[in-house]
Protein backbone atom coordinates (compact mmCIF):
# COMPACT_ATOMS: atom_id res chain seq x y z
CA UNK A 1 11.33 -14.68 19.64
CA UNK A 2 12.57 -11.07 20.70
CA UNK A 3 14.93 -8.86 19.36
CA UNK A 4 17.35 -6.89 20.76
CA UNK A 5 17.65 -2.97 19.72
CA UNK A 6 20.60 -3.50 17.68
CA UNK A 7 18.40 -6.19 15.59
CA UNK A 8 15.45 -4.51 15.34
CA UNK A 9 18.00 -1.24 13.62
CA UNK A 10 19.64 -3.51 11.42
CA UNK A 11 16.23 -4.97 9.75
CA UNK A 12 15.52 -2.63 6.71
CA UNK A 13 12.01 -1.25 5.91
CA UNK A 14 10.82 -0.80 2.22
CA UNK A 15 7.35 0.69 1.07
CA UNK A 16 5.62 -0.61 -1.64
CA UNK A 17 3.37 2.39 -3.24
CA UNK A 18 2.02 3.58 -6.72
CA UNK A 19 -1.51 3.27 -7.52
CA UNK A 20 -4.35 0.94 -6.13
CA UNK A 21 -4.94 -1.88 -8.59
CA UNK A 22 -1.95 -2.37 -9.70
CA UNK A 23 -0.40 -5.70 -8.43
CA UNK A 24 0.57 -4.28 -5.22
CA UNK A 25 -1.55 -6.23 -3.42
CA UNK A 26 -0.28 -9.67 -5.47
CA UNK A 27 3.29 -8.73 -4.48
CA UNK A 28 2.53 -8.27 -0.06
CA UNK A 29 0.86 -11.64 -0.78
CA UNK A 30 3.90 -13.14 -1.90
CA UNK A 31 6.00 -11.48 0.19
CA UNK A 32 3.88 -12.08 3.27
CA UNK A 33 4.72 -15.77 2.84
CA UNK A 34 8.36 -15.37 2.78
CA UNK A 35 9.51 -16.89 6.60
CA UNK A 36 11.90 -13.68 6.91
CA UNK A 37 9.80 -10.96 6.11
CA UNK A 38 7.21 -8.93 7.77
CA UNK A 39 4.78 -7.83 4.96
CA UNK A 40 1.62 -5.52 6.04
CA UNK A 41 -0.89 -4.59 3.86
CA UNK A 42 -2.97 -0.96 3.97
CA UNK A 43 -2.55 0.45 7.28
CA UNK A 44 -1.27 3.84 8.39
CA UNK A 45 -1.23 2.96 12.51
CA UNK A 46 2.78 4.63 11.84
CA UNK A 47 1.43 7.76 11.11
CA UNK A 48 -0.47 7.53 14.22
CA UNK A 49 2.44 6.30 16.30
CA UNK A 50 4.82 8.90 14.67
CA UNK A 51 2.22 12.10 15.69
CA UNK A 52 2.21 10.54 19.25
CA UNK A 53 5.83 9.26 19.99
CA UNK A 54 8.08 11.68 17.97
CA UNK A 55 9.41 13.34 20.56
CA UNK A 56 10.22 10.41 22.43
CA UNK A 57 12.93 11.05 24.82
CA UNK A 58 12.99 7.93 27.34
CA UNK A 59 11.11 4.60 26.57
CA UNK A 60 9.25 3.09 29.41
CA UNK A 61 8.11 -0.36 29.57
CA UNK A 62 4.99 0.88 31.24
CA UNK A 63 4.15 3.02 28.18
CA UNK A 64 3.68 -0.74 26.37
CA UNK A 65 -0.35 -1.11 26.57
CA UNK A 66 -0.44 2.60 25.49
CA UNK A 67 1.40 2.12 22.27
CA UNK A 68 -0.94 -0.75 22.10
CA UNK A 69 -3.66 1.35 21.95
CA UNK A 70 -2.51 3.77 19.88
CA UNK A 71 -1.95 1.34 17.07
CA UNK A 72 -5.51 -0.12 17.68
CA UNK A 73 -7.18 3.47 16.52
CA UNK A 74 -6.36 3.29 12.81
CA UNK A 75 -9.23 1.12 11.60
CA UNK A 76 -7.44 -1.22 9.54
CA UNK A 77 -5.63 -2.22 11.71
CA UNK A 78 -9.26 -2.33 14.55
CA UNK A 79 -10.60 -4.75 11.70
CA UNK A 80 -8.28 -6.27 9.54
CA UNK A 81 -4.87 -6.90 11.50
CA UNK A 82 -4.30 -9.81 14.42
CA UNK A 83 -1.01 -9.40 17.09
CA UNK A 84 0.49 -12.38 19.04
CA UNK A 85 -0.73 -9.82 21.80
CA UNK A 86 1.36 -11.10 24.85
CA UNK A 87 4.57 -11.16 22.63
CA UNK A 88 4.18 -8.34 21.35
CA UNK A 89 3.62 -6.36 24.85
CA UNK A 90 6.61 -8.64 26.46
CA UNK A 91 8.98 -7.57 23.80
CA UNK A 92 7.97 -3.77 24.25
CA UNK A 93 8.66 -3.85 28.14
CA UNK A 94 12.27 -5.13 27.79
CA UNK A 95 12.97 -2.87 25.32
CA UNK A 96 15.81 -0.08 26.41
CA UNK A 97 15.08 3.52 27.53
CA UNK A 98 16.67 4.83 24.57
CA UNK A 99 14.69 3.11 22.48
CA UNK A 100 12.82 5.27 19.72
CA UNK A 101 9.43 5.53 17.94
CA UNK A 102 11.52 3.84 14.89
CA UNK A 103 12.13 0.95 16.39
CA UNK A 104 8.50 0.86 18.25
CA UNK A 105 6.92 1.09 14.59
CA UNK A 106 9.27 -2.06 13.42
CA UNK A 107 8.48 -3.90 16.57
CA UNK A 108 4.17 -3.99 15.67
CA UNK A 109 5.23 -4.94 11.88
CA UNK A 110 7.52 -8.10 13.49
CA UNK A 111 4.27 -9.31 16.05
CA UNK A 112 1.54 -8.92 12.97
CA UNK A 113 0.09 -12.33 12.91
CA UNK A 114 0.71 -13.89 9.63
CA UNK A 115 -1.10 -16.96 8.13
CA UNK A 116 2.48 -17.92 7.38
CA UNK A 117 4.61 -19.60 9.04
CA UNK A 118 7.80 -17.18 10.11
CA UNK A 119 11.62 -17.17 11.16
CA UNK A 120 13.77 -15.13 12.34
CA UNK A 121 12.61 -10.94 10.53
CA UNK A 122 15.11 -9.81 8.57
CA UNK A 123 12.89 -7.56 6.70
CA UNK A 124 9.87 -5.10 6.35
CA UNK A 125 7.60 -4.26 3.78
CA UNK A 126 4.40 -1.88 4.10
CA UNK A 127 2.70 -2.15 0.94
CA UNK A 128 -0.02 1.36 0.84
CA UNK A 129 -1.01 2.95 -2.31
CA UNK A 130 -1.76 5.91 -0.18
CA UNK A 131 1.58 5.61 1.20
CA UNK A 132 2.10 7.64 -2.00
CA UNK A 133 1.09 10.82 -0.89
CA UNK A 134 3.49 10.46 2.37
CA UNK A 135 6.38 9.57 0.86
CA UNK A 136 8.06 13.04 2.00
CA UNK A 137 6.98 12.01 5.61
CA UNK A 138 7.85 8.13 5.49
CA UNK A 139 11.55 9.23 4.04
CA UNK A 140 12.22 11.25 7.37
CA UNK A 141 10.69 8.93 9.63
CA UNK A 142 12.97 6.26 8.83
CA UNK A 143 15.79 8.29 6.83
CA UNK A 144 17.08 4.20 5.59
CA UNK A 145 13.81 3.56 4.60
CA UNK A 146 13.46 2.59 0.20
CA UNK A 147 10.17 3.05 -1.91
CA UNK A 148 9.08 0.45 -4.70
CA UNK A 149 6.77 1.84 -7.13
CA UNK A 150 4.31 -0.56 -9.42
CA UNK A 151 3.08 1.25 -12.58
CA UNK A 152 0.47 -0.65 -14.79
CA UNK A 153 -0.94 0.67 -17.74
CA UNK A 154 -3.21 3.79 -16.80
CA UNK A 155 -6.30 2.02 -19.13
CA UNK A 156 -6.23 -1.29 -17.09
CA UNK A 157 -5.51 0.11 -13.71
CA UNK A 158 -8.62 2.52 -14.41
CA UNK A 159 -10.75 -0.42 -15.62
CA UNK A 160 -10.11 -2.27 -12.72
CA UNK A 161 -11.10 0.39 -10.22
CA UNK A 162 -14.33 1.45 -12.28
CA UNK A 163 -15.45 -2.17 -11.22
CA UNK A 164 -15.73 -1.09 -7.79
CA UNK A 165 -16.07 2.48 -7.26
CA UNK A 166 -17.67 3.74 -10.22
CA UNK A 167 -15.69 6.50 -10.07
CA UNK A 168 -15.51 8.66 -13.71
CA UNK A 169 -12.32 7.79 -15.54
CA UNK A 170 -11.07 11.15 -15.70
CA UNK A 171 -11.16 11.75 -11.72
CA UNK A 172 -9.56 8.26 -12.11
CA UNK A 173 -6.78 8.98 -14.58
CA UNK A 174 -5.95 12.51 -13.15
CA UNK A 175 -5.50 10.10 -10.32
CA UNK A 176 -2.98 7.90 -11.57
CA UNK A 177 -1.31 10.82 -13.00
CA UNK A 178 -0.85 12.71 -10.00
CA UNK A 179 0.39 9.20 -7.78
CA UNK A 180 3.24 9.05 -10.39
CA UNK A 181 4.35 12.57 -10.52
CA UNK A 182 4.34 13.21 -7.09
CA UNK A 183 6.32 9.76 -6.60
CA UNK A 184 8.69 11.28 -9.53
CA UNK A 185 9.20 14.30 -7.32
CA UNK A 186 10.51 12.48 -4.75
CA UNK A 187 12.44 10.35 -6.59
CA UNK A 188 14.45 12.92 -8.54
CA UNK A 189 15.59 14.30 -4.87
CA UNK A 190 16.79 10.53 -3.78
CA UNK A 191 17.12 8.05 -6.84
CA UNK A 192 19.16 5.74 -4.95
CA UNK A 193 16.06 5.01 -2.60
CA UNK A 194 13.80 4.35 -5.41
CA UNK A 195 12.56 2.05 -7.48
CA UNK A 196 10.00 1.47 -10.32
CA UNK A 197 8.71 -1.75 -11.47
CA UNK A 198 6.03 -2.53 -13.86
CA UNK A 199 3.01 -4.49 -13.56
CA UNK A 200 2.76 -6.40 -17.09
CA UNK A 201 6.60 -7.54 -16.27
CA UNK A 202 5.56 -9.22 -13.67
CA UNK A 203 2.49 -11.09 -15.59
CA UNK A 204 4.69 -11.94 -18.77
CA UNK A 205 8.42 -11.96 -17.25
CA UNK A 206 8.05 -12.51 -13.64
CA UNK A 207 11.63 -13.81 -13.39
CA UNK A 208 13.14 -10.51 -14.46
CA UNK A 209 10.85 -8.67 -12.34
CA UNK A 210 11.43 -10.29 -9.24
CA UNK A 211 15.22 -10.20 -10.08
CA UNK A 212 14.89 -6.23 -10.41
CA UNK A 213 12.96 -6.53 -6.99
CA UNK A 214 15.42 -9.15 -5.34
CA UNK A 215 18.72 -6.61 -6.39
CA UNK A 216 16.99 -3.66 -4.63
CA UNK A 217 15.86 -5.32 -1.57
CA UNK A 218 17.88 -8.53 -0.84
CA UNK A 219 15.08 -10.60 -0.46
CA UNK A 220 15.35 -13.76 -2.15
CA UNK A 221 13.75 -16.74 -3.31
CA UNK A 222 10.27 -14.76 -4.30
CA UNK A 223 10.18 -16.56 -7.84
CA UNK A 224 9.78 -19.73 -6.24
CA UNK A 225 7.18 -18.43 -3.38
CA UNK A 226 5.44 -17.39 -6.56
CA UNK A 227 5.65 -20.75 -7.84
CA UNK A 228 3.69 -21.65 -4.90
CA UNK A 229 0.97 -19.07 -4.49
CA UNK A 230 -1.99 -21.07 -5.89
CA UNK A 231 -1.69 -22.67 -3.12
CA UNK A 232 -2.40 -19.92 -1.15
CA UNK A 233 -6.14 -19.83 -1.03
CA UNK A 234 -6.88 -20.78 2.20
CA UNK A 235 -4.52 -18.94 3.89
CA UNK A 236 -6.02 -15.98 1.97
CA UNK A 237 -8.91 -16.79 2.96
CA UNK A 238 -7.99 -16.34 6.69
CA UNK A 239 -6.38 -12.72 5.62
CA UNK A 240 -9.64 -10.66 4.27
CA UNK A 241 -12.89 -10.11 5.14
CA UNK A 242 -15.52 -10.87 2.28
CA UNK A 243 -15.42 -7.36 0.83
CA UNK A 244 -11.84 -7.49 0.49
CA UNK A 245 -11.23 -10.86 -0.73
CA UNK A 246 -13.01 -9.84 -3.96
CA UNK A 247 -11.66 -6.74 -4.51
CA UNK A 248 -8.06 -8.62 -4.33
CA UNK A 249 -9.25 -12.07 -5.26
CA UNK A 250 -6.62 -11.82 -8.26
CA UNK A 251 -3.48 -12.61 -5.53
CA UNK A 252 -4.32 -16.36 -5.30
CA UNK A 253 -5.02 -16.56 -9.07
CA UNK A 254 -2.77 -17.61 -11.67
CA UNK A 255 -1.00 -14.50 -13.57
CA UNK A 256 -3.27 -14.40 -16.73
CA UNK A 257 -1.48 -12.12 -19.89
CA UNK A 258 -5.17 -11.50 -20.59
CA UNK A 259 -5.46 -8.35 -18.12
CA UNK A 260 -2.76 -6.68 -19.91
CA UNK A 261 -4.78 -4.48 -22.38
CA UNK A 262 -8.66 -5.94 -21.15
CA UNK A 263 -9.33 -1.92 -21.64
CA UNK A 264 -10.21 -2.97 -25.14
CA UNK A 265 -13.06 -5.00 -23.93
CA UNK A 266 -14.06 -3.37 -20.84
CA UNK A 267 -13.95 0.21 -21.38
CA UNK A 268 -15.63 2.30 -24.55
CA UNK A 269 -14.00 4.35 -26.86
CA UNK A 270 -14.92 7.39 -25.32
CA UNK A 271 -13.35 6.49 -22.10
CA UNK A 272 -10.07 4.96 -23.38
CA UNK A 273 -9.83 8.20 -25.20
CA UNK A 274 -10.50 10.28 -22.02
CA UNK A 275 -7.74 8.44 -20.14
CA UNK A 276 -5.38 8.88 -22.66
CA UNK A 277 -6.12 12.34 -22.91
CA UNK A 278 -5.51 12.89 -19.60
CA UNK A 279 -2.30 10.09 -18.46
CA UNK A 280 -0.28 10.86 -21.93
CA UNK A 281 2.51 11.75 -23.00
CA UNK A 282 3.84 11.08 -19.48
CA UNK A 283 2.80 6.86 -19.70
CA UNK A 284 4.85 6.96 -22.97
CA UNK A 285 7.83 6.98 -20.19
CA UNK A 286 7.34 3.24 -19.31
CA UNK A 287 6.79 1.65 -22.91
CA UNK A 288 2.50 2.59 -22.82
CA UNK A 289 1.40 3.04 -26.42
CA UNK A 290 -1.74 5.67 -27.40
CA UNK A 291 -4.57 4.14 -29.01
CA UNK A 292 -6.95 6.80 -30.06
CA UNK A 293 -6.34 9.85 -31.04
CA UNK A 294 -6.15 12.32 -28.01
CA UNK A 295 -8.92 14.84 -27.43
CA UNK A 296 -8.59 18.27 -25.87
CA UNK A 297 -8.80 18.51 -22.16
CA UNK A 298 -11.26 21.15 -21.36
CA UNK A 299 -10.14 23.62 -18.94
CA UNK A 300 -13.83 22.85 -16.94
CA UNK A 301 -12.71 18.79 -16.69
CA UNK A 302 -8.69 20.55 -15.89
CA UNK A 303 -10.54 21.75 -12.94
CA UNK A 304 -12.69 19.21 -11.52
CA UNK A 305 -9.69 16.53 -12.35
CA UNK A 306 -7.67 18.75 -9.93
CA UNK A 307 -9.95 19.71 -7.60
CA UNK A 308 -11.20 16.31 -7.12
CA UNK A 309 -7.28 14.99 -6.46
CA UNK A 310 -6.87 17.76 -4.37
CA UNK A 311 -9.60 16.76 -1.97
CA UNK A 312 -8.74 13.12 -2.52
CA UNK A 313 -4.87 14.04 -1.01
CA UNK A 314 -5.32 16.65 1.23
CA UNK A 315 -8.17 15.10 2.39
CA UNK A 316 -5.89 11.75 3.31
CA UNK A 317 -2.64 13.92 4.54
CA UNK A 318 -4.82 16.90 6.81
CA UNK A 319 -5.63 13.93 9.69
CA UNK A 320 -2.70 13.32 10.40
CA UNK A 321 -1.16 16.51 10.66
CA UNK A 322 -3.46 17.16 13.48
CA UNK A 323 -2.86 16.98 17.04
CA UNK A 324 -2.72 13.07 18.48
CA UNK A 325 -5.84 13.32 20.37
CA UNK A 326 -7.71 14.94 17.29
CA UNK A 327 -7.12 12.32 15.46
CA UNK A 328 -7.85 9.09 18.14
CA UNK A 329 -11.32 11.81 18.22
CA UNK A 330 -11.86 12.17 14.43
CA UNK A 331 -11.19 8.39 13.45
CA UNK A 332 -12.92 7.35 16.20
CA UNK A 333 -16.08 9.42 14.76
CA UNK A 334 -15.12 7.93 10.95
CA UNK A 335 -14.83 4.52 12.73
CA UNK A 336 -18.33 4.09 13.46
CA UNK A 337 -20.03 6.79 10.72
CA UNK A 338 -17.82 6.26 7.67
CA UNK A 339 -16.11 2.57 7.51
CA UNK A 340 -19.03 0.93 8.60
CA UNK A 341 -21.12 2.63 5.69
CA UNK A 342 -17.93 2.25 3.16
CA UNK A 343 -18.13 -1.57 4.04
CA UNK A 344 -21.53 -1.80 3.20
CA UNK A 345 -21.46 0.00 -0.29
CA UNK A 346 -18.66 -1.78 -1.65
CA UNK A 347 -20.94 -5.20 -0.39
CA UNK A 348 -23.35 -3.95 -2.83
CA UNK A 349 -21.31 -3.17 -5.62
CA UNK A 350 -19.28 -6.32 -5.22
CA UNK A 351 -22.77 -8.12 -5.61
CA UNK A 352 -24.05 -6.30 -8.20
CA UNK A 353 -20.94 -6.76 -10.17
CA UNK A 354 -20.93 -11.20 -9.02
């Protein structure tokens, strides 16, 4: 099925960001099994065709096994994503000369394989927590582009990623501060193009959530997909790898009220404390209530909290503001020294946690 240029500009993009562990993941799923939408989970091969193709002045159907490879180097995508190949290089070649990298980027989202079955695209949806720290980036790539942020409760998001990364709750909740600021930032320049929805809405009112989420996109029918995700387990099956499937096992689960507030039984005092020393006031904005009594911040844990975000981001955002072939070079390297290793440790942590 291939689209013509004037299709492939009128199909909007939205990007689902906000903090890991937060339903995100839950949400592509859905999405992902809606026959009109093209839903991708955790991949950043657009920054990498961006820094290549930006300055794009005539497409070239000969360029086609290029792009290909370009969107092969981000790793995700090397070990996580399938293409109807074939299609996907027959739709590039007959696309115009003036063509441009936005619609390139749209075109790999549309010939993702899906374990659903799909129609005609009329939509995209790139759910990335990291995605948070580009949203600057993202908005001028595709100037028509919209942002969806899921908040959950700073205690349970934390005690969901201390599962598997053992991470100390104050790196953590400086964290989840930071995501929501910065997203704030970016909001208050653009509210029309923004959107926040929260996480225990859609456990305990999912019909008013996805209405929210159905008004701001125009995608429809996603109470009903819901209604049908159990039934998703094979097909999730197909979509991760073992490490991933039980990291994000909860997306073919059914919505259980119980995670909302399982801080109380996971986490210790001194760590709910610590968390809410460090994410309030600012989760008092979305209806979060303080537990404990807050404890100073020292100025020692101030530093480390930033420093530690501040690797965490910059870290994430220098790559890609590199040079194209310094980055195919440098993830190339991380390819086969980092992910491989990465893989491995959350294997061991899954299994120590079974």
């Amino acid at each position: 099925m291939n689209y013509t240029l004037e299709e492939l500009r009128s199909i909007p993009i939205f990007f689902i960001v906000g903090k890991g562990r937060s339903g995100t993941t839950l949400l592509s799923t859905i999405l992902d099994s809606h026959p009109n939408v093209a839903s991708a989970t955790e991949s950043r091969f657009l920054l990498l065709v961006w820094q290549r193709y930006k300055n794009l002045n005539e497409w070239k159907p000969e360029l086609a096994e290029e792009l290909f490879d370009t969107v092969m180097q981000d790793y995700r995508v090397k070990f996580l994503w399938e293409f109807h190949k074939e299609a996907l290089i027959s739709q590039l070649k007959q696309l115009p000369a003036e063509t441009k990298v936005q619609d390139l980027i749209k075109v790999i989202y549309i010939y993702r394989n899906s374990s659903f079955q799909k129609g005609k695209i009329k939509f995209i949806v790139d759910k990335n927590p990291r995605y948070t720290l580009f949203i600057e980036r993202l908005g001028q790539i595709f100037q028509d582009g919209k942002f969806i942020r899921i908040i959950r409760d700073p205690r349970d998001n934390i005690t969901s990623h201390v599962k598997f990364t053992r991470k100390k709750v104050g790196l953590l909740s400086n964290k989840w501060l930071e995501y929501n600021l910065h997203y704030d930032k970016c909001e208050s320049k653009e509210k029309s193009r923004y959107i926040t929805l929260k996480f225990e809405d859609l456990v305990i009112d999912k019909h008013t959530f996805f209405r929210k989420f159905e008004d701001f996109t125009g995608i429809d029918s996603l109470a009903e997909l819901e209604e049908k995700r159990l039934g998703f387990k094979e097909k999730f099956e197909e979509k991760f790898s073992e490490s991933l499937k039980e990291q994000h096992q909860s997306s073919v689960k059914p919505l259980d009220p119980k995670k909302i507030g399982h801080y109380k039984v996971k986490l210790s005092e001194a760590q709910v404390r610590t968390i809410e020393s460090v994410s309030f006031p600012y989760a008092e904005r979305y209806g979060y209530v303080i537990d404990l009594p807050q404890r100073k911040v020292t100025i020692n844990e101030k530093l480390a909290y930033s420093l530690g975000y501040g690797f965490h981001r910059y870290g994430n955002t220098f790559l890609y503001n590199l040079p194209y072939k310094s980055i195919v070079w440098l993830r190339s390297f991380l390819i086969q020294n980092v992910f491989v290793n990465k893989k491995s440790k959350l294997d061991k942590v899954i299994k120590e946690n079974a």
